[in-house]
Protein backbone atom coordinates (compact mmCIF):
# COMPACT_ATOMS: atom_id res chain seq x y z
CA UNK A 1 0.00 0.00 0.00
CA UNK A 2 2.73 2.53 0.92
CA UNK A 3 4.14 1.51 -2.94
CA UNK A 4 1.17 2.22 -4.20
CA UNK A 5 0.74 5.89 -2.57
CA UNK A 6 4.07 6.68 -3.27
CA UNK A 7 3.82 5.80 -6.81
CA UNK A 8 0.69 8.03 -7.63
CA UNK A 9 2.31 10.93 -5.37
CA UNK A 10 5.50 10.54 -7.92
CA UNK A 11 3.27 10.17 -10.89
CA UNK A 12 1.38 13.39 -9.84
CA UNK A 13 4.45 15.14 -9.02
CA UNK A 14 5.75 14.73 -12.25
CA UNK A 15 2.72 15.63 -14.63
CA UNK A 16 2.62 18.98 -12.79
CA UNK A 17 6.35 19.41 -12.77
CA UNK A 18 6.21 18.31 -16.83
CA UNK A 19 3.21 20.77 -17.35
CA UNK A 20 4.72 23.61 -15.99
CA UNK A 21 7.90 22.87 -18.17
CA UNK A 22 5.66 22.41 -21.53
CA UNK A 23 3.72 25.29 -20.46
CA UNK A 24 6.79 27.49 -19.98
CA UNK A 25 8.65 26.48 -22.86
CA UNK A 26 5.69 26.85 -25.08
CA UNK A 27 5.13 30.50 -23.58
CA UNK A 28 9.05 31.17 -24.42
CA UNK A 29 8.64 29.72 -27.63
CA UNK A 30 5.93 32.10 -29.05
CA UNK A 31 7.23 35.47 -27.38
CA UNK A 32 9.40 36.29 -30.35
CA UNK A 33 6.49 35.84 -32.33
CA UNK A 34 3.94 37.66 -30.49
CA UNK A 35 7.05 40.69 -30.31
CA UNK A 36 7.23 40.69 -34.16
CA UNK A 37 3.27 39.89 -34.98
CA UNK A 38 1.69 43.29 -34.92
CA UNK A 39 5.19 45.20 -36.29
CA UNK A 40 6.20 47.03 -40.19
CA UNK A 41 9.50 45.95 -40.30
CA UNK A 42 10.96 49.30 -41.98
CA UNK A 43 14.29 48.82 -44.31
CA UNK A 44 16.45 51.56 -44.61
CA UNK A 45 19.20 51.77 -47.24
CA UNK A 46 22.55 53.36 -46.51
CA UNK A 47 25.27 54.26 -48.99
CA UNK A 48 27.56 55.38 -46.75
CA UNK A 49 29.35 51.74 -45.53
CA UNK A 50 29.21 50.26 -49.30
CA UNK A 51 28.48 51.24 -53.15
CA UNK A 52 25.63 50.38 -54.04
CA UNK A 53 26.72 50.00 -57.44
CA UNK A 54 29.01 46.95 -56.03
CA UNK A 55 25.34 45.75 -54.25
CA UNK A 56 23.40 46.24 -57.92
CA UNK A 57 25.94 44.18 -59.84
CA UNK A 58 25.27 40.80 -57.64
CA UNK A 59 22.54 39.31 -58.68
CA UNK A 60 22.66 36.68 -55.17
CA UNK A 61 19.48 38.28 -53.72
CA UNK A 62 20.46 36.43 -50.32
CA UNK A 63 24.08 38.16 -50.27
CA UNK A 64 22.65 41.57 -50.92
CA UNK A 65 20.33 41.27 -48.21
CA UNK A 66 22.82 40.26 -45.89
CA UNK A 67 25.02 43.40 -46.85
CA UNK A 68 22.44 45.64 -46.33
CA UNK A 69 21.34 43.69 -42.57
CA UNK A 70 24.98 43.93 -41.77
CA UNK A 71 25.05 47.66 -42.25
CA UNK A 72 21.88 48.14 -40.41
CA UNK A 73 23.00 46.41 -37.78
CA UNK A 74 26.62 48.20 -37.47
CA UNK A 75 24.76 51.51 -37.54
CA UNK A 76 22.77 50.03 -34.36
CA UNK A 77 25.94 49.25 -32.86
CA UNK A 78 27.22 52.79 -33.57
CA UNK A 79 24.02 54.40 -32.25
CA UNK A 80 24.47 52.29 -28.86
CA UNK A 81 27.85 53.07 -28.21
CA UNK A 82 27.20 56.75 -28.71
């Protein structure tokens, strides 16, 4: 008998502990998303870091994009620091 109640307090132990864990996990997992949901995402181009000219030429979509998210994201960096 004392098997027995020990067993069903471990078994309900563990559901609750595993809930809370799903529960939380799911809640972390869909933050980002709720963050970005509602949000323009507004792209601005700066010819300052690199000719565009240079960007134009390449005709890898993916590698201009990148460029232009690296140069965004160094004039975060700058507006940080300052």
């Amino acid at each position: 008998m004392k098997i027995f109640l020990l067993l069903c307090i471990l078994v309900i132990t563990s559901s609750l502990i595993g809930k809370k864990i799903f529960y939380t996990a799911k809640r972390n997992l869909f933050k980002d998303q709720e963050a970005w949901s509602g949000k323009d995402i507004k792209i601005r181009h700066s010819k300052s870091k690199k000719d565009t000219s240079e960007l134009k030429r390449s005709n890898n979509f993916l590698e201009i994009i990148a460029d232009e998210s690296k140069i965004y994201l160094e004039d975060q960096t700058k507006k940080d620091e300052a």
